[in-house]
C-alpha atoms as a PDB file:
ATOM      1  CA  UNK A   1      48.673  58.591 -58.629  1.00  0.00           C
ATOM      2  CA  UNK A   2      45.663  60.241 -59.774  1.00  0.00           C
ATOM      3  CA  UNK A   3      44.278  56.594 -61.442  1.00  0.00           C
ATOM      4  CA  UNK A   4      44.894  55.189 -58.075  1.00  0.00           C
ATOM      5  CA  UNK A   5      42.471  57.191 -55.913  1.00  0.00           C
ATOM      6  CA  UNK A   6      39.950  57.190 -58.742  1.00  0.00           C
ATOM      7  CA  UNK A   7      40.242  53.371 -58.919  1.00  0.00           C
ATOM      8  CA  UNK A   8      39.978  53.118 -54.461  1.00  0.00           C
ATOM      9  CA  UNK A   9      37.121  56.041 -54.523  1.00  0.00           C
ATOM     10  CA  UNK A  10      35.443  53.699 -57.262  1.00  0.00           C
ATOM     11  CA  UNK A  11      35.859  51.032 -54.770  1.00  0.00           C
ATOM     12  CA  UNK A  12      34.559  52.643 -51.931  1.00  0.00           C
ATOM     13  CA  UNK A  13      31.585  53.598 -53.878  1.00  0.00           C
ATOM     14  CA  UNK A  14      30.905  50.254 -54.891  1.00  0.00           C
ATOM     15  CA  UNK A  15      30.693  48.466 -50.867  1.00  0.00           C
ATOM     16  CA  UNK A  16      28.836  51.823 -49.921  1.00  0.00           C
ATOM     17  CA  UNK A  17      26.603  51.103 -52.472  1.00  0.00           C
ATOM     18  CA  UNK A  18      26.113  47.529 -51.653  1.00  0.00           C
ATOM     19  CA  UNK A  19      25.841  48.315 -47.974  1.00  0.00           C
ATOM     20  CA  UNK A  20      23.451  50.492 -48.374  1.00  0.00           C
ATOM     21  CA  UNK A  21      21.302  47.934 -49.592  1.00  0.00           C
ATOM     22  CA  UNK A  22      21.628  45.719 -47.107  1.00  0.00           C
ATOM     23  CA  UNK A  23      21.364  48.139 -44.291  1.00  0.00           C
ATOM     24  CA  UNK A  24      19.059  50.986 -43.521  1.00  0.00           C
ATOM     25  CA  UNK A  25      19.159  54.400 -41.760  1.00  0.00           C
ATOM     26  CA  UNK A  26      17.107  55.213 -39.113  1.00  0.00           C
ATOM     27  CA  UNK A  27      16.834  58.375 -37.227  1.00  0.00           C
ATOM     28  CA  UNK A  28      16.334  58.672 -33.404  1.00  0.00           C
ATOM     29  CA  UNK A  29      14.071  60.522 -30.988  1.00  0.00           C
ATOM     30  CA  UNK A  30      17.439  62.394 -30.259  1.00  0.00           C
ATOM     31  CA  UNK A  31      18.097  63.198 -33.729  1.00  0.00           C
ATOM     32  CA  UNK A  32      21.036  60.377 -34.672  1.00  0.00           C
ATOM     33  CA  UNK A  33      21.377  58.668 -37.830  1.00  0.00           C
ATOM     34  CA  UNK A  34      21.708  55.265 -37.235  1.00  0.00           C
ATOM     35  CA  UNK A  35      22.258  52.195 -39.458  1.00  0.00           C
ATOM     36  CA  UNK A  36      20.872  48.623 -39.130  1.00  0.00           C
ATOM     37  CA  UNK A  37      20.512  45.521 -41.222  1.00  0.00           C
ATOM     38  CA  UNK A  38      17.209  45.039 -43.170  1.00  0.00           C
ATOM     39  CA  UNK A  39      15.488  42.307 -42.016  1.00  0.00           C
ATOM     40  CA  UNK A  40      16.235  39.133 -44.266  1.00  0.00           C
ATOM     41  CA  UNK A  41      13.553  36.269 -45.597  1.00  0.00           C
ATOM     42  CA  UNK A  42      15.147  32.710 -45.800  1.00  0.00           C
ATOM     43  CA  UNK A  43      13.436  30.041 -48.044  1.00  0.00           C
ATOM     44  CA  UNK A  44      13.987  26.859 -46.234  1.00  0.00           C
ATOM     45  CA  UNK A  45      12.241  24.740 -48.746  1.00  0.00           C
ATOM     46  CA  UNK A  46      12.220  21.908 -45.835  1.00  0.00           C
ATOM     47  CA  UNK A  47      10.890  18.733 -47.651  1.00  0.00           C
ATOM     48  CA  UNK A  48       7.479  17.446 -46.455  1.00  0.00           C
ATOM     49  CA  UNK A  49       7.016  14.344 -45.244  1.00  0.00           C
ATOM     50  CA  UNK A  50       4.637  11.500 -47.411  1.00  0.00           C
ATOM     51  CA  UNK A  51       3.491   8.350 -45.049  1.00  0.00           C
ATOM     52  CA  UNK A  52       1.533   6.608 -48.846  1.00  0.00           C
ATOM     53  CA  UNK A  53       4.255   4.247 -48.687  1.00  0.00           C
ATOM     54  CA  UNK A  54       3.886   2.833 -45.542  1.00  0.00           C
ATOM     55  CA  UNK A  55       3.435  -0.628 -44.852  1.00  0.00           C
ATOM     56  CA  UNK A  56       2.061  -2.041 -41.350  1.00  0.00           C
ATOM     57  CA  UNK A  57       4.172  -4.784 -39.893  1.00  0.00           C
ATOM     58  CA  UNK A  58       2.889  -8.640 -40.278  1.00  0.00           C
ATOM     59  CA  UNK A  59       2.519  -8.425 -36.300  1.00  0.00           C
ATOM     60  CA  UNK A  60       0.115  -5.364 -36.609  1.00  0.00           C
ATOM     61  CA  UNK A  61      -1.937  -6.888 -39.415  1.00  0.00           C
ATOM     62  CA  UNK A  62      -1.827 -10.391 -36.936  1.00  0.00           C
ATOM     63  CA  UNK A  63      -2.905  -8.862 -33.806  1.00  0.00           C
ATOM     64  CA  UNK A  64      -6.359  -6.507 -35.967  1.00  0.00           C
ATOM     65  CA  UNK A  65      -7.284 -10.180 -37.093  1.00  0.00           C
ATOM     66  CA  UNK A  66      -7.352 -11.585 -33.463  1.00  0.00           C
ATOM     67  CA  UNK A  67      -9.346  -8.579 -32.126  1.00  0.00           C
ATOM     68  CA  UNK A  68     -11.958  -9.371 -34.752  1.00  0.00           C
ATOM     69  CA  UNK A  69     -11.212 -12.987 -34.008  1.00  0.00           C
ATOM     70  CA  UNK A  70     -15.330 -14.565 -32.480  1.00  0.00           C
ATOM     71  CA  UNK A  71     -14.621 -18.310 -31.400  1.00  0.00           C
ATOM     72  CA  UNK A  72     -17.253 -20.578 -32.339  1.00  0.00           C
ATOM     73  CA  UNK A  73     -17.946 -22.314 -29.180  1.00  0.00           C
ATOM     74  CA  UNK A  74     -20.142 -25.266 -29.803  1.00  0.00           C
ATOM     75  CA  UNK A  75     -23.503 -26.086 -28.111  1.00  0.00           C
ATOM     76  CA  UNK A  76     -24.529 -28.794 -26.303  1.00  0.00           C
ATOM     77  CA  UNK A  77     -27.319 -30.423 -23.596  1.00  0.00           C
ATOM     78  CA  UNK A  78     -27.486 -29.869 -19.924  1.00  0.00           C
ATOM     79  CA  UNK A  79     -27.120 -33.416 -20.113  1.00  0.00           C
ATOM     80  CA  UNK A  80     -23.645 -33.785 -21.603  1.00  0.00           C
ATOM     81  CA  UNK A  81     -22.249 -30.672 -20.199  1.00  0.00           C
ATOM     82  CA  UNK A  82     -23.344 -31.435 -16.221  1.00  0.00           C
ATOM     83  CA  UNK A  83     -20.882 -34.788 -15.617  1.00  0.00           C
ATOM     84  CA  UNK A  84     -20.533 -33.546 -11.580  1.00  0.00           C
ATOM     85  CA  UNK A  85     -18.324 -37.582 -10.861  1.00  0.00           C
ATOM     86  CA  UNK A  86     -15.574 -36.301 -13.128  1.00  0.00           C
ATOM     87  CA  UNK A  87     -15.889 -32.394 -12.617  1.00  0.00           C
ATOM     88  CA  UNK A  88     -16.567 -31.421 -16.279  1.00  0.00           C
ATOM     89  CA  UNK A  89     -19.115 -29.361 -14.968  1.00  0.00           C
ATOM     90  CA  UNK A  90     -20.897 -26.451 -17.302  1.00  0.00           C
ATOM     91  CA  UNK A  91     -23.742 -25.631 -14.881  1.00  0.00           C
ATOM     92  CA  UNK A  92     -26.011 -22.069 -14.984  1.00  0.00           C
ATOM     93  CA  UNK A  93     -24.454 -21.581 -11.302  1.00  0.00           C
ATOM     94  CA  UNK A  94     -21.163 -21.313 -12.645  1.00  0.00           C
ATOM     95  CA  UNK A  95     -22.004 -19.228 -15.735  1.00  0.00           C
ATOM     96  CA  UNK A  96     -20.881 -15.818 -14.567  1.00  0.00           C
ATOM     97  CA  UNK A  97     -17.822 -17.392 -14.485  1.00  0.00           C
ATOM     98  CA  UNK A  98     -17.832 -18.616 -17.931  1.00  0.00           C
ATOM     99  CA  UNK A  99     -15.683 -18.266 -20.462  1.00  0.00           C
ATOM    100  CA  UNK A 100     -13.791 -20.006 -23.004  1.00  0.00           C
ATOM    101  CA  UNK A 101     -10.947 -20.909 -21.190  1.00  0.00           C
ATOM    102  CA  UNK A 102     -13.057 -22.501 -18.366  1.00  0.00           C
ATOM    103  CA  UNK A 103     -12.940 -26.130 -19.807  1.00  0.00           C
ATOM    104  CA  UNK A 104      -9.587 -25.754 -19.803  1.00  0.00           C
ATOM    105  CA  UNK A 105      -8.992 -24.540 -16.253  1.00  0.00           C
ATOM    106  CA  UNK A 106     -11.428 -27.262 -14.757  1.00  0.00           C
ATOM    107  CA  UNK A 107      -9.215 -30.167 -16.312  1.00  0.00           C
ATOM    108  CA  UNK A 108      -6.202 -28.260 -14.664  1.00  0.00           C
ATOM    109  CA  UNK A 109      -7.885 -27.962 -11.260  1.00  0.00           C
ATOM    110  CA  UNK A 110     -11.680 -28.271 -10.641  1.00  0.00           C
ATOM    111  CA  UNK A 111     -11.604 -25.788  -7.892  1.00  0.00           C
ATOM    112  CA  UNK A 112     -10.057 -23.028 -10.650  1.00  0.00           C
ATOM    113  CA  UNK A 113     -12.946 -20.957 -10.466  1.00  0.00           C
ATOM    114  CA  UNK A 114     -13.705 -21.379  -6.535  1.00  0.00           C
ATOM    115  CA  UNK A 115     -13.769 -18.018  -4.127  1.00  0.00           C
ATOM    116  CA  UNK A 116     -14.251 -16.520  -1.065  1.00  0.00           C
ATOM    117  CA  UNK A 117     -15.082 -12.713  -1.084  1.00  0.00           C
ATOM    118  CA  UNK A 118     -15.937 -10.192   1.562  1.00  0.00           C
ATOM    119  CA  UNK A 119     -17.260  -6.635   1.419  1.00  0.00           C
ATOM    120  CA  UNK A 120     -17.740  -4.764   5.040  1.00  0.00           C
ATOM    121  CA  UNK A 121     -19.833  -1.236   4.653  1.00  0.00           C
ATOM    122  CA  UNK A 122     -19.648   0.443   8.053  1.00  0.00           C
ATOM    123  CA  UNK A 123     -22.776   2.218   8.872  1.00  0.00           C
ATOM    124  CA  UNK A 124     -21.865   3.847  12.175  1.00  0.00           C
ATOM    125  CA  UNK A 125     -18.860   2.875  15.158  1.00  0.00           C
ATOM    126  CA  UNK A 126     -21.031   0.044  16.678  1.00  0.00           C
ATOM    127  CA  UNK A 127     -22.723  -0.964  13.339  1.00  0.00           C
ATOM    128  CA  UNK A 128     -21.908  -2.631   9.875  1.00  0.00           C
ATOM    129  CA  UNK A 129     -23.213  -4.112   6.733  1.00  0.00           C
ATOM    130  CA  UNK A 130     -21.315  -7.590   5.718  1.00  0.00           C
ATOM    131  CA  UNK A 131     -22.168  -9.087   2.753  1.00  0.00           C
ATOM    132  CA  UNK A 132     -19.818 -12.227   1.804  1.00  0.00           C
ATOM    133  CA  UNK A 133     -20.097 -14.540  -1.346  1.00  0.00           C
ATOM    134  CA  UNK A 134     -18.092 -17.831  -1.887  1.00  0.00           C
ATOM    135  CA  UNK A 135     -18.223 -20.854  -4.261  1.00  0.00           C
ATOM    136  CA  UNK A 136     -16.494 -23.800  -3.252  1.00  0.00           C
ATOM    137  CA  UNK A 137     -16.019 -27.430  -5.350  1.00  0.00           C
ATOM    138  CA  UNK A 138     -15.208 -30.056  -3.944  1.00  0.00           C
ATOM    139  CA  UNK A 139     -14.339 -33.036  -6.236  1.00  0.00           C
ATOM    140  CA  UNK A 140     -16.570 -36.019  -6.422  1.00  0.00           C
ATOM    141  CA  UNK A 141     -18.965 -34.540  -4.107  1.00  0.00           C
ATOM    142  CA  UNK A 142     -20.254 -31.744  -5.782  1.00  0.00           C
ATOM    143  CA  UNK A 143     -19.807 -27.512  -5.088  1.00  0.00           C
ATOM    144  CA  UNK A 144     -21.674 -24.395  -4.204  1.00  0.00           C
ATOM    145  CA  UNK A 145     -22.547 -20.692  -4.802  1.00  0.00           C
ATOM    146  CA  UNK A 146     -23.826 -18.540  -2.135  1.00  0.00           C
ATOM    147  CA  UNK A 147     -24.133 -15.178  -0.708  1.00  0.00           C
ATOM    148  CA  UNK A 148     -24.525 -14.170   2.869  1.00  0.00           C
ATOM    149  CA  UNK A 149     -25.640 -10.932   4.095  1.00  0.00           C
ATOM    150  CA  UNK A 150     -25.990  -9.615   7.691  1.00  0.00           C
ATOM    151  CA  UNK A 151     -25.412  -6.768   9.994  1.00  0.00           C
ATOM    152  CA  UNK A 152     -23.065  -7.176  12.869  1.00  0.00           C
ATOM    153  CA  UNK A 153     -23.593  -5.078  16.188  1.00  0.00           C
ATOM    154  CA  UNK A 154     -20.771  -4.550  18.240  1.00  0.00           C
ATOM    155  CA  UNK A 155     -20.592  -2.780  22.020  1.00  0.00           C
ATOM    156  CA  UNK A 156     -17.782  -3.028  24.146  1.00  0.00           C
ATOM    157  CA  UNK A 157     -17.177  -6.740  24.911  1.00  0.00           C
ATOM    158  CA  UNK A 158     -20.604  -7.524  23.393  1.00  0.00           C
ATOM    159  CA  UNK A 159     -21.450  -8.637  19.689  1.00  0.00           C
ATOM    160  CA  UNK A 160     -24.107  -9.379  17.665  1.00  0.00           C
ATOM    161  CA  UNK A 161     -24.818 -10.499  13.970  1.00  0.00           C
ATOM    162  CA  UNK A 162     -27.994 -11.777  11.997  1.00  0.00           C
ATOM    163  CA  UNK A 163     -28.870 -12.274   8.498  1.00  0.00           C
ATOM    164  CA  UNK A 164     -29.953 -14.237   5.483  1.00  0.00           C
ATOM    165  CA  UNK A 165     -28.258 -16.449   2.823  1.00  0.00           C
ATOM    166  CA  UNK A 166     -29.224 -17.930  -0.391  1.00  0.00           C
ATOM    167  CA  UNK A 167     -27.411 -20.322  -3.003  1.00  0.00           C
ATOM    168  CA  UNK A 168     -27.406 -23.147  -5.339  1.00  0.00           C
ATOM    169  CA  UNK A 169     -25.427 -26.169  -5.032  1.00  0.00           C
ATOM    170  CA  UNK A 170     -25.167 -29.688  -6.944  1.00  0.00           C
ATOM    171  CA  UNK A 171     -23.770 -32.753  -5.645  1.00  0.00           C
ATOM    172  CA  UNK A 172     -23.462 -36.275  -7.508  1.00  0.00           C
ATOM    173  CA  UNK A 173     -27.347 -37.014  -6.901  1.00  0.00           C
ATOM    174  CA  UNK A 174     -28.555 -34.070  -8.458  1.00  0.00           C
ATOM    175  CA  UNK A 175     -26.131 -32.662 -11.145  1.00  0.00           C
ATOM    176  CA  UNK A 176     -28.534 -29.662 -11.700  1.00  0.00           C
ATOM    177  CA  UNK A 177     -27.871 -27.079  -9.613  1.00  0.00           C
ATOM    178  CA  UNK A 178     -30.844 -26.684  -6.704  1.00  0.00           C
ATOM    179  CA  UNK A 179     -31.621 -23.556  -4.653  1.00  0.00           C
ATOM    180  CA  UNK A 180     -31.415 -23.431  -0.819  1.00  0.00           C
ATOM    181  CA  UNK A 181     -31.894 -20.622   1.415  1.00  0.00           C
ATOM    182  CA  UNK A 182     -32.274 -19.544   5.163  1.00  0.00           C
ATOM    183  CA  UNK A 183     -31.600 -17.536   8.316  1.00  0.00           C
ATOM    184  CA  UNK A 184     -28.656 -17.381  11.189  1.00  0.00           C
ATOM    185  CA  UNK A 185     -27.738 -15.470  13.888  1.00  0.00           C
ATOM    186  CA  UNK A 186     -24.609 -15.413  16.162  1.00  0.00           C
ATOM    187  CA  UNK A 187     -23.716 -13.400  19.711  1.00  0.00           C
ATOM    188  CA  UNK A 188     -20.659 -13.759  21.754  1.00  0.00           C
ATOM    189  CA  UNK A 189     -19.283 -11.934  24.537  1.00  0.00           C
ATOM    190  CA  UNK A 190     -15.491 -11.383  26.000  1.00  0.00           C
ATOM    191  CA  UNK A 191     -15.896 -12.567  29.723  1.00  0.00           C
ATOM    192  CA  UNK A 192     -11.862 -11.621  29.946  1.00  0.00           C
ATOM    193  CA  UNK A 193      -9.409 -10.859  28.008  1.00  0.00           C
ATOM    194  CA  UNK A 194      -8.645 -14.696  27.545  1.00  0.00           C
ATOM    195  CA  UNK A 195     -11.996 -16.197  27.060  1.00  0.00           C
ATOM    196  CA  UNK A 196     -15.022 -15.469  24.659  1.00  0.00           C
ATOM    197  CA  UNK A 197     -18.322 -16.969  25.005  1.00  0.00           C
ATOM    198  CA  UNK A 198     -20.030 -17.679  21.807  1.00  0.00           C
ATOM    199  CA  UNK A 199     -23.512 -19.206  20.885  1.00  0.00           C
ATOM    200  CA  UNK A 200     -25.031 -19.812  17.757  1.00  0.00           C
ATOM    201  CA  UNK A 201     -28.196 -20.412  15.272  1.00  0.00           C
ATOM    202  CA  UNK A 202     -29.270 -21.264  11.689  1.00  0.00           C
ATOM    203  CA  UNK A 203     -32.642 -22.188   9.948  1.00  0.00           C
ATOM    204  CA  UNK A 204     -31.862 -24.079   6.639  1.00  0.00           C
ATOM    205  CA  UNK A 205     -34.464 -25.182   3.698  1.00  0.00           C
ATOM    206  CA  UNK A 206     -33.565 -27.104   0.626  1.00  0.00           C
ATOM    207  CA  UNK A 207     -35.896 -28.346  -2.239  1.00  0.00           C
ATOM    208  CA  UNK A 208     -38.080 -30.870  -0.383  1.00  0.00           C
ATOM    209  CA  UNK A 209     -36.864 -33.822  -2.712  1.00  0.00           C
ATOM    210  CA  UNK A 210     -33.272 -32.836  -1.608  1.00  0.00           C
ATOM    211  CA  UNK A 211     -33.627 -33.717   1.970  1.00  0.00           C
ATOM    212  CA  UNK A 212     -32.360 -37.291   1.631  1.00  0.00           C
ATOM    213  CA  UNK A 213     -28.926 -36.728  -0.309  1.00  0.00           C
ATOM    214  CA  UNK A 214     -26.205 -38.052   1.867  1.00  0.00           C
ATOM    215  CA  UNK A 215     -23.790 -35.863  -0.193  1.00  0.00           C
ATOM    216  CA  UNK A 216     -25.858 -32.799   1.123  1.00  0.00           C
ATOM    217  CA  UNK A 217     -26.769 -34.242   4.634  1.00  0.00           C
ATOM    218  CA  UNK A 218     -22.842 -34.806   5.324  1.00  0.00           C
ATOM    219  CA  UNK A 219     -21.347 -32.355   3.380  1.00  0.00           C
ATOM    220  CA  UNK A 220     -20.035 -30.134   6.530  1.00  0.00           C
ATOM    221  CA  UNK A 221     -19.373 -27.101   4.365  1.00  0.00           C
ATOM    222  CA  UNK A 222     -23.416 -27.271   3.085  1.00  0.00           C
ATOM    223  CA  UNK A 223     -25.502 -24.785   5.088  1.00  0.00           C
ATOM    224  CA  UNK A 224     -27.909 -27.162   8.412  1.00  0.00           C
ATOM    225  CA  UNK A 225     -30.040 -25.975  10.462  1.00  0.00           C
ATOM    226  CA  UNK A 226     -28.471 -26.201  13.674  1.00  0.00           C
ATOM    227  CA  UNK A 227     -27.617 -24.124  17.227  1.00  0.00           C
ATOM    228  CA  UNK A 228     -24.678 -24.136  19.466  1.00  0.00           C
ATOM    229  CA  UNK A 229     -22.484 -22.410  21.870  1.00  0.00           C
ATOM    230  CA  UNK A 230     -18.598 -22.940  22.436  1.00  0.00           C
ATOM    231  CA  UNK A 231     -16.055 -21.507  25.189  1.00  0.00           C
ATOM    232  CA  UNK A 232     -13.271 -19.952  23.073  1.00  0.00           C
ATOM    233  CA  UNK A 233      -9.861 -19.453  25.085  1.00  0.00           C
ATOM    234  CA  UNK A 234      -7.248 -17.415  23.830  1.00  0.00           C
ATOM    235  CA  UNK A 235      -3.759 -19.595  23.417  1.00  0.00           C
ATOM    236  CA  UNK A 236      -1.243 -16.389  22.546  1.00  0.00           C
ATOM    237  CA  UNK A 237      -0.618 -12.743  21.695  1.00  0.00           C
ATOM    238  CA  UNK A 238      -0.997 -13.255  18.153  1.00  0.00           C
ATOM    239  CA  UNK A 239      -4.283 -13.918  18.210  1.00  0.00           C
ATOM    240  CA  UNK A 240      -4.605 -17.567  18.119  1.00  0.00           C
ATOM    241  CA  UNK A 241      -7.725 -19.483  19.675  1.00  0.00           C
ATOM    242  CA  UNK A 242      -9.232 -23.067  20.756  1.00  0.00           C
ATOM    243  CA  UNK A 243     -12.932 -23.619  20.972  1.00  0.00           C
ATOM    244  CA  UNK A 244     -14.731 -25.990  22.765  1.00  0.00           C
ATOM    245  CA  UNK A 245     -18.443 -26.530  22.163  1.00  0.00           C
ATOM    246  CA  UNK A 246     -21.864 -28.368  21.518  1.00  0.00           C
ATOM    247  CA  UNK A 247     -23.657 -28.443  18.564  1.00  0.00           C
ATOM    248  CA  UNK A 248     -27.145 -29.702  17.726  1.00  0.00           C
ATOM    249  CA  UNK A 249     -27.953 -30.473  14.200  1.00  0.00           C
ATOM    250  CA  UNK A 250     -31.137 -31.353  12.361  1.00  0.00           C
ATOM    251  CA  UNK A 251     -31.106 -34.810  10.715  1.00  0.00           C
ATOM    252  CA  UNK A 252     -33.847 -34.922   8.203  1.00  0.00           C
ATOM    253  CA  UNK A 253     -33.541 -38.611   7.735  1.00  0.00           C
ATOM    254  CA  UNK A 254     -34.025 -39.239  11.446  1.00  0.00           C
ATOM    255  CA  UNK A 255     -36.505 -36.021  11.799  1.00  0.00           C
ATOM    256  CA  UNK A 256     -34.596 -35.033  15.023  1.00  0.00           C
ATOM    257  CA  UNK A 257     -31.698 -32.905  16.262  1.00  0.00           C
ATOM    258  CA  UNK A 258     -28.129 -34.894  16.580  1.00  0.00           C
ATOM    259  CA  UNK A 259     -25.590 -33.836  19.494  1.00  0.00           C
ATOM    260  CA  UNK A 260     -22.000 -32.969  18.186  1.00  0.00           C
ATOM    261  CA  UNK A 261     -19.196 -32.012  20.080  1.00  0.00           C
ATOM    262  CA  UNK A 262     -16.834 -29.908  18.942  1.00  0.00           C
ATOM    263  CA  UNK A 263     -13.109 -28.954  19.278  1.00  0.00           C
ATOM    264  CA  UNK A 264     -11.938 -26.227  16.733  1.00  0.00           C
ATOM    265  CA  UNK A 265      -8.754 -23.913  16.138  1.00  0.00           C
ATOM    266  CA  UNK A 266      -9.878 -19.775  15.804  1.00  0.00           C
ATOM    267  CA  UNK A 267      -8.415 -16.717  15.317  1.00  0.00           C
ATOM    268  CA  UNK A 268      -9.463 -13.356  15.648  1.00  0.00           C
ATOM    269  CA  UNK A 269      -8.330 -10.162  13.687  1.00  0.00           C
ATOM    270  CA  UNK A 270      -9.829  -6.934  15.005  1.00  0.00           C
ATOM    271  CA  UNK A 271     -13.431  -7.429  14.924  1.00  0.00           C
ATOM    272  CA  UNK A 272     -13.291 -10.187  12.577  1.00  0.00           C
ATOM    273  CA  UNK A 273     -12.506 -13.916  13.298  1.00  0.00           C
ATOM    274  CA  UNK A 274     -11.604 -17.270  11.428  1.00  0.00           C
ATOM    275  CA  UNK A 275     -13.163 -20.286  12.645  1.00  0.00           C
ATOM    276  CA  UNK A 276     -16.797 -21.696  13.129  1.00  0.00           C
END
């Protein structure tokens, strides 16, 4: 009996002892003995991660040579690179436009690289700042590049709008582009809701050895001096208008203005309008 409490007080000993060295007393600001755990370090040893033996992908190593990729575009004369009768046209009024592709585009469509953009900067309710660029081709007759600024005035059923353009253009006669340049004006007025009166102007000068081209004298889309007035009438709601009119246009073969008249579709958004 004795050897068996001996043997469980040797026991109890033992955890006590063990306990004791895992815990830790700790007295209070009210005087009590109190036990907690020690606080315990853990050795992870996490492996770290090695990135030596890593080997880009054939796609990666493919795409770094086509970034560094320069293409070799080959030089030639104005000559060989201006053909305007079958559109392979390289002119220096299409360069900003230029790339390595282009050859390509043109065979797909020569009017690939045509546009028609418009910025409008209002300046105050009645008064704004339009400045428009466009380059048109049109295939065995030739293309252009301009830009057209003016201010346009508007008061009640009154408007007004003046300004300059400038451009190059190139038809079958001359393949190298040639600059042109000149002044319009335009004013129109509501009379009623259903009918706008509208009259014209433009001043046009070309290189003096250009004013016999038949491509440029015909060309309706080319910039002529001419003036005008029309009777617009409004046909519905949407928008939709007819003009009637009379145009006079310089011939510079003749040396005198010609009479056109003129019947044309129109339509007006807000304080812009589509039409001549």
């Amino acid at each position: 009996m004795k050897r068996g409490i001996s043997l469980i007080i040797l026991l109890l000993c033992a955890f006590s002892m063990q306990a004791q060295s895992d815990l830790t007393w700790i007295r209070t600001a009210e005087g009590r003995m109190v036990v907690v755990p020690k606080r315990a370090v853990f050795d992870l040893n996490l492996p770290k991660f090695a990135y030596r033996n890593f080997t880009p992908s054939d796609r990666q190593l493919i795409e770094a040579k086509l970034r560094e990729f320069i293409p070799d575009l080959p030089t030639s004369s104005v000559f060989d690179q201006e053909r305007p009768m079958d559109m392979i046209i390289s002119s220096a009024a299409y360069q900003p436009f230029f790339n390595p592709y282009t050859p390509m585009l043109r065979r797909v469509s020569p009017m690939a690289l045509d546009f028609h953009e418009v910025s409008v900067v209002p300046v105050s309710e009645q008064l704004a700042f339009i400045t428009s660029g466009q380059q048109y081709t049109w295939p065995g007759v030739g293309g252009l590049t301009r830009i057209n600024t003016e201010l346009l005035w508007t008061h009640e059923r009154f408007s007004l709008s003046g300004g300059a353009f400038a451009g190059r253009y190139f038809t079958p006669f001359n393949p190298s582009p040639q600059f042109m340049g000149g002044f319009n004006a335009m004013a129109s007025y509501d009379v009623t809701d259903w009918m706008t009166v509208r009259g014209w102007g433009q001043y046009t000068f070309y290189e003096s050895k250009e004013k016999n081209n038949p491509h440029l004298m015909l060309n309706p889309f080319y910039n002529h001096t001419n003036v005008g007035g029309a009777f617009e009438f409004k046909v519905n709601d949407s928008g939709f208008r007819v003009g009637v009119g009379i145009n006079y246009e310089y011939n510079p073969i003749r040396g005198k203005m010609e009479r056109q008249f003129m019947f044309y579709p129109a339509g007006k958004i807000g304080t812009f309008r589509i039409g001549n």
